[in-house]
C-alpha atoms as a PDB file:
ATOM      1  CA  UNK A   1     -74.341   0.065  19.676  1.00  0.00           C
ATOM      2  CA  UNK A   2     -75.446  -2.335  17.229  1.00  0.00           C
ATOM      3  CA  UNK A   3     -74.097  -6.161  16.468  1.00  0.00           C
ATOM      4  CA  UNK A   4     -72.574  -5.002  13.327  1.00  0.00           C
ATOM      5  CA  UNK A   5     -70.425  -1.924  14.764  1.00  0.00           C
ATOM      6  CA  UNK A   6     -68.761  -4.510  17.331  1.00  0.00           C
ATOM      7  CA  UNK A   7     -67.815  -6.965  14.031  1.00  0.00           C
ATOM      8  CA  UNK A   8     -66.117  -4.188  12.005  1.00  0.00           C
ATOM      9  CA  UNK A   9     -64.189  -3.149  15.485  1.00  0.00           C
ATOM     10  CA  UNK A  10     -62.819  -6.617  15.808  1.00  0.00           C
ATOM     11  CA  UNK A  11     -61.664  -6.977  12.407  1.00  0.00           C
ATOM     12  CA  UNK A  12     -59.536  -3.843  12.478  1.00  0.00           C
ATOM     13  CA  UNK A  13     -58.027  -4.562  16.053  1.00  0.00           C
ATOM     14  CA  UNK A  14     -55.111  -6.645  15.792  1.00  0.00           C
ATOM     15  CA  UNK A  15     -54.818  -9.198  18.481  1.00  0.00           C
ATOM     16  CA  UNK A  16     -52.119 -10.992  19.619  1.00  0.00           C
ATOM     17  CA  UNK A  17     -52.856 -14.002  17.265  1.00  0.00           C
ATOM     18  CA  UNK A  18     -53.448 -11.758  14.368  1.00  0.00           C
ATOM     19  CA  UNK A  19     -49.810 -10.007  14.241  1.00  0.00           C
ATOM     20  CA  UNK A  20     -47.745 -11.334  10.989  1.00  0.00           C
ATOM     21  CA  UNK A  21     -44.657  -9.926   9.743  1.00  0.00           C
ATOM     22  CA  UNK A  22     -41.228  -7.859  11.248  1.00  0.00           C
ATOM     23  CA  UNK A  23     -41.042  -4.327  11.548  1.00  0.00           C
ATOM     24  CA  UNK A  24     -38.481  -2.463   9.641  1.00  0.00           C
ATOM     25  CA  UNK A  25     -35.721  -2.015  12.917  1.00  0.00           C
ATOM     26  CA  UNK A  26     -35.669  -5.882  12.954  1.00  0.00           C
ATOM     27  CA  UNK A  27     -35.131  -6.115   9.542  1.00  0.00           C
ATOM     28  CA  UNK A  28     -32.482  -3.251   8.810  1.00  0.00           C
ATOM     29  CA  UNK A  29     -31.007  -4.578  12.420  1.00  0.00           C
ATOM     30  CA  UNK A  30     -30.671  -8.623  10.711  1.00  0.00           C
ATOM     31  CA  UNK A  31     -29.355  -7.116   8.047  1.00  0.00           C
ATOM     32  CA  UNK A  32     -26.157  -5.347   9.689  1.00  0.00           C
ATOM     33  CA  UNK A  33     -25.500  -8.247  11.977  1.00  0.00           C
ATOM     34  CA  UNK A  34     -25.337 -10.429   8.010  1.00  0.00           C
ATOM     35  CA  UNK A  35     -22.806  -7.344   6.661  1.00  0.00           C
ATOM     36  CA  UNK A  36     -20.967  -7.334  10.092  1.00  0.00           C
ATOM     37  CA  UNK A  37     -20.533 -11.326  10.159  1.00  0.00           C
ATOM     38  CA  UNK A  38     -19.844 -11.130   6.097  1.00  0.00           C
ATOM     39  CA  UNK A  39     -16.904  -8.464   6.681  1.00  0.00           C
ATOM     40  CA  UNK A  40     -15.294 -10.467   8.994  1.00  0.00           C
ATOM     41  CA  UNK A  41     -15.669 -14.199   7.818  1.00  0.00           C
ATOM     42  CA  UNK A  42     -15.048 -12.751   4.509  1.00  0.00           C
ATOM     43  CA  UNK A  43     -11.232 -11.030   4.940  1.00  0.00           C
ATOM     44  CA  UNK A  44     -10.486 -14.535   6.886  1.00  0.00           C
ATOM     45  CA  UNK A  45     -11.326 -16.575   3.506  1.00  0.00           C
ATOM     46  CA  UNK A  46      -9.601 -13.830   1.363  1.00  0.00           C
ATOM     47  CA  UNK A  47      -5.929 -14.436   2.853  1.00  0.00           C
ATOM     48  CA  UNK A  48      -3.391 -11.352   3.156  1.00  0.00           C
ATOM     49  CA  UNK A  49      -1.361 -12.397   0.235  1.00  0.00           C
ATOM     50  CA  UNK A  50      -2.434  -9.948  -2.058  1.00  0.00           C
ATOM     51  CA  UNK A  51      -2.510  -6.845   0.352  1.00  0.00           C
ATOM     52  CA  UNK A  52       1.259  -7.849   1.087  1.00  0.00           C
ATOM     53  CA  UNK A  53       2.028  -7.694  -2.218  1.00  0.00           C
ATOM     54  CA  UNK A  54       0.440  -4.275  -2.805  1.00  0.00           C
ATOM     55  CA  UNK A  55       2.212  -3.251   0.494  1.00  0.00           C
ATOM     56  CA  UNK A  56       5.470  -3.968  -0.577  1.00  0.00           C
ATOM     57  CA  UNK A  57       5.152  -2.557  -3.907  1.00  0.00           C
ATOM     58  CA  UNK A  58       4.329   0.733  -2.644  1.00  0.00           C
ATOM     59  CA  UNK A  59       6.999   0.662   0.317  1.00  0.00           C
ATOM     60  CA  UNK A  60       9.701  -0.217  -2.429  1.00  0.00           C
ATOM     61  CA  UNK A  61       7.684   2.683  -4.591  1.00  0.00           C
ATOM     62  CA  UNK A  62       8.282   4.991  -1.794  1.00  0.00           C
ATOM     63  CA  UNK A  63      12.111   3.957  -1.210  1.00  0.00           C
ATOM     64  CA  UNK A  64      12.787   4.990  -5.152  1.00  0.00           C
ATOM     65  CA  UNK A  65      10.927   7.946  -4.840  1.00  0.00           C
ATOM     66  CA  UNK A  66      13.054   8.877  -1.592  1.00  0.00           C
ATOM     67  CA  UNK A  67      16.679   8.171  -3.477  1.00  0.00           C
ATOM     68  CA  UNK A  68      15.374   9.958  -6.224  1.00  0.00           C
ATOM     69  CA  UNK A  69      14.787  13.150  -4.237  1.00  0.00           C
ATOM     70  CA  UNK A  70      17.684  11.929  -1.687  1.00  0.00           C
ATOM     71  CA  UNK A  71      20.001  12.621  -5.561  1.00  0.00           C
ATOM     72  CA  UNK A  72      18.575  15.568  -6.138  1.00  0.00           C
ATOM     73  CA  UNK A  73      18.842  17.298  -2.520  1.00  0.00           C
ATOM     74  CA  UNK A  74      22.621  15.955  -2.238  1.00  0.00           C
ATOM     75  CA  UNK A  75      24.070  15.908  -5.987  1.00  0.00           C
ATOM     76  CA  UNK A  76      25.389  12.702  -5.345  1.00  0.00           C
ATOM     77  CA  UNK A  77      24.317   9.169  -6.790  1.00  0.00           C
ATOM     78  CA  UNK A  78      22.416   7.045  -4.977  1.00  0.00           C
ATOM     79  CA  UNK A  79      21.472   3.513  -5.633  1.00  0.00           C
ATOM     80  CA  UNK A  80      18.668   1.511  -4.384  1.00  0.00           C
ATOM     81  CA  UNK A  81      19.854  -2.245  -4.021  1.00  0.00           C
ATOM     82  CA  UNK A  82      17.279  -5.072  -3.984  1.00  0.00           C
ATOM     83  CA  UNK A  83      18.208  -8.348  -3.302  1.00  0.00           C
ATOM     84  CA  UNK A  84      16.735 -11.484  -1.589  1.00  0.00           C
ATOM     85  CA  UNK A  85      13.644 -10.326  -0.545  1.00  0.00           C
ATOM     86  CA  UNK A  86      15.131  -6.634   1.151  1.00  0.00           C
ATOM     87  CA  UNK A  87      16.426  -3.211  -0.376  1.00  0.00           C
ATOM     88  CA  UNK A  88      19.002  -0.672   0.905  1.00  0.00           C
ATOM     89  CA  UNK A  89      19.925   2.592  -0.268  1.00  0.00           C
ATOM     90  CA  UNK A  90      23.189   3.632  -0.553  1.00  0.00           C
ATOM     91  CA  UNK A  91      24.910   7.294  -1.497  1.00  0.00           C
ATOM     92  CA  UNK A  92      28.109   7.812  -2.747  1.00  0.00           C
ATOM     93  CA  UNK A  93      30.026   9.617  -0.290  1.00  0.00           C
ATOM     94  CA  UNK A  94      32.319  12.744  -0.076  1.00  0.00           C
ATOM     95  CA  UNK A  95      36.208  12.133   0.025  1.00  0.00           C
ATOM     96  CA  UNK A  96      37.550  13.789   2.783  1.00  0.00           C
ATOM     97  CA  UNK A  97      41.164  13.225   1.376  1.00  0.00           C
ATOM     98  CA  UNK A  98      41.069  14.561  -2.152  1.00  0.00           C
ATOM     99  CA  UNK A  99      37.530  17.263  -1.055  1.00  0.00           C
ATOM    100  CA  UNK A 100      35.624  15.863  -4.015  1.00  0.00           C
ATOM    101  CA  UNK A 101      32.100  15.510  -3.807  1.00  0.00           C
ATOM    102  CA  UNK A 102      30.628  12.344  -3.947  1.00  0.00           C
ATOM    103  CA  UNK A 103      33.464   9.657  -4.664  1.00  0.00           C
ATOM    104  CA  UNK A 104      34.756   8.398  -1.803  1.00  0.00           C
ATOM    105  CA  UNK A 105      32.153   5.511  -1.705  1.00  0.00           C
ATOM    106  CA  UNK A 106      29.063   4.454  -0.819  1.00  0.00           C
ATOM    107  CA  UNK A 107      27.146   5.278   2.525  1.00  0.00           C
ATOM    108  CA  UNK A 108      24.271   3.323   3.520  1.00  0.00           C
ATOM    109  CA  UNK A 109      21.646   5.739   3.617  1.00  0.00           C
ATOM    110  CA  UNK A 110      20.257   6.559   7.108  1.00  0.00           C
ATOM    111  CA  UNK A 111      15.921   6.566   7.505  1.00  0.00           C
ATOM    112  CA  UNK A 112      15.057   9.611   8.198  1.00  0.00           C
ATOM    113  CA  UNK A 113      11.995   7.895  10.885  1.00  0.00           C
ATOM    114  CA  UNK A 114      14.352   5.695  12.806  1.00  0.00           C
ATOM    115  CA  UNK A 115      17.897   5.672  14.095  1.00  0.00           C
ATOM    116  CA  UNK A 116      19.089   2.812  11.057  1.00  0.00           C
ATOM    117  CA  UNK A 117      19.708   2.356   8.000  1.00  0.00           C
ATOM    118  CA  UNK A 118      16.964   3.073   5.204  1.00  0.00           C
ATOM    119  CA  UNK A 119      16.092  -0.705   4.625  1.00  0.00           C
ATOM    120  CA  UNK A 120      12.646  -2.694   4.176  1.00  0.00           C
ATOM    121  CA  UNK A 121      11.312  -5.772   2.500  1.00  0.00           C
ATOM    122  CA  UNK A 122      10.054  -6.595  -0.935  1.00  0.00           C
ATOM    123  CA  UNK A 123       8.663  -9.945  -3.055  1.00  0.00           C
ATOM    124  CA  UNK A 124      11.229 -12.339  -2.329  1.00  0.00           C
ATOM    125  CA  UNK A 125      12.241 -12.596  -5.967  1.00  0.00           C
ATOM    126  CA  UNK A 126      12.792  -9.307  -7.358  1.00  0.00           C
ATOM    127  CA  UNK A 127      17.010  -8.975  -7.652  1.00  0.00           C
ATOM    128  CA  UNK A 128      17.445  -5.282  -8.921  1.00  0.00           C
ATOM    129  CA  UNK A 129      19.692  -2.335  -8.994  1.00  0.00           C
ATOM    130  CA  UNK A 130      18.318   1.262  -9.470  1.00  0.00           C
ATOM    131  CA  UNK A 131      20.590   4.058  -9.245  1.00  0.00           C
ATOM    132  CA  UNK A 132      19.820   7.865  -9.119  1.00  0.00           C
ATOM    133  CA  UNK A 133      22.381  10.410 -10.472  1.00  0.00           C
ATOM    134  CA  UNK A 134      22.546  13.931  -9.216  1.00  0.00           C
ATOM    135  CA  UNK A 135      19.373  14.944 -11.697  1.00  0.00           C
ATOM    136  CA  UNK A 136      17.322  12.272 -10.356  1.00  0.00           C
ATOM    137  CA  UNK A 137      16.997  10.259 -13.717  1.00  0.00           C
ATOM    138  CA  UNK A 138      17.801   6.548 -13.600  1.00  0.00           C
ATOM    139  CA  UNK A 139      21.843   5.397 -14.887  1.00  0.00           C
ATOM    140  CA  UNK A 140      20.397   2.385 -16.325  1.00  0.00           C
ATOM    141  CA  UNK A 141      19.329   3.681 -20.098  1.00  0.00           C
ATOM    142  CA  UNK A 142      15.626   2.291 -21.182  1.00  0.00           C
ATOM    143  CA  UNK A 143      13.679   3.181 -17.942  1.00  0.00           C
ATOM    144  CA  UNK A 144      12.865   0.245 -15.369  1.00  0.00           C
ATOM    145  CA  UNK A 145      10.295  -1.946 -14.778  1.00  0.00           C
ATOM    146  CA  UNK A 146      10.311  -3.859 -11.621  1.00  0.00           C
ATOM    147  CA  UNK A 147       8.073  -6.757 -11.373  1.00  0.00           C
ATOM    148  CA  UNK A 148       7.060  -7.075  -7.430  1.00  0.00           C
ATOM    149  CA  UNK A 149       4.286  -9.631  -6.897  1.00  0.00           C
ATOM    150  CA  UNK A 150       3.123 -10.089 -10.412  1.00  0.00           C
ATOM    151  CA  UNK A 151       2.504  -6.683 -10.908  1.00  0.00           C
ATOM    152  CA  UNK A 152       4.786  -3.537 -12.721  1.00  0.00           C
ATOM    153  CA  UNK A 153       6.562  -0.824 -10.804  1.00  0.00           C
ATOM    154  CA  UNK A 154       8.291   2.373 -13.260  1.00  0.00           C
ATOM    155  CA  UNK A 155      10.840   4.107 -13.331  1.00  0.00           C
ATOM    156  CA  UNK A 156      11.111   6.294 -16.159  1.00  0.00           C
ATOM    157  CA  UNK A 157      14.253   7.310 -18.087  1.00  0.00           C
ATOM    158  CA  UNK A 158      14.502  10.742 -18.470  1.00  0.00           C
ATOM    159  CA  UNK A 159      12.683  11.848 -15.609  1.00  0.00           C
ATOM    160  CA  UNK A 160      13.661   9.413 -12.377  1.00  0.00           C
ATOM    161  CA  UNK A 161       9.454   9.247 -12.115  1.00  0.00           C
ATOM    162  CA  UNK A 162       8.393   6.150 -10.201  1.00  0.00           C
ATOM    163  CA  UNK A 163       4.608   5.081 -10.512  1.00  0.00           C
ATOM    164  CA  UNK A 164       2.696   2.088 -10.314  1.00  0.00           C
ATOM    165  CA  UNK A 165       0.231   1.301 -13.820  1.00  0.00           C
END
């Protein structure tokens, strides 16, 4: 073996002084502990605000749509109340006395997941009536727009369809 053979070897064998640089699982690893840590720190310094807002908008969405089809299924008005921060829905009753349909007041309407009434919460400042006749289009003539958290809700006038733009 000749002086010159030995050279080249040592120059391509890497040594334990000669080793520079990270191998790609320590870098793709770094990098999903930074997106882990980012996700996490990141909803803390976002706040809930706004998904509470959306949240609410689309459980009072969800109510309307319900005492829309609610009117429909019974042939009897019912009207979604919201006031200070909560709705209800109530249908108008059957009198038992005279055997007409759907006058002998209003019945708070019962949720048809839990043993109460239907009731939830909404943006604190929303104060709104929206009542269903037995078609399912909204009494109030013009459509509605309901304003929960800055942003629109729908109901439209000939049809009773509720949608968020």
């Amino acid at each position: 073996m000749s002086a010159g053979a030995t050279n080249k070897n040592r120059r391509l064998s890497a040594g334990p002084g000669l080793a520079r640089g990270f191998t790609l699982v320590e870098l793709i690893l770094v990098l999903v502990i930074i997106g882990v840590i980012a996700a996490v720190a990141g909803s803390r310094f976002a706040g809930t605000r706004a998904f509470d807002e959306l949240g609410s908008r689309e459980e009072l969405a969800s109510a309307l749509r319900y005492a829309q089809r609610l009117a429909i299924a019974s042939q009897c008005p019912v009207t979604v109340t919201i006031a200070g921060g909560a709705y209800s829905l109530t249908v108008a009753a059957e009198n038992t006395a005279t055997a007409t349909p759907c006058d002998g007041g209003n019945v708070a309407v019962r949720d048809p997941l839990g043993s109460g009434a239907y009731q939830g919460q909404t943006a604190p400042a929303l104060n709104a009536t929206v009542r269903f006749n037995a078609l399912g289009q909204p009494e109030a003539g013009g459509g509605t727009v309901l304003n929960v958290g800055g942003r629109s809700l729908r109901v439209e006038e000939e049809t009773g369809y509720v949608y968020l733009p």
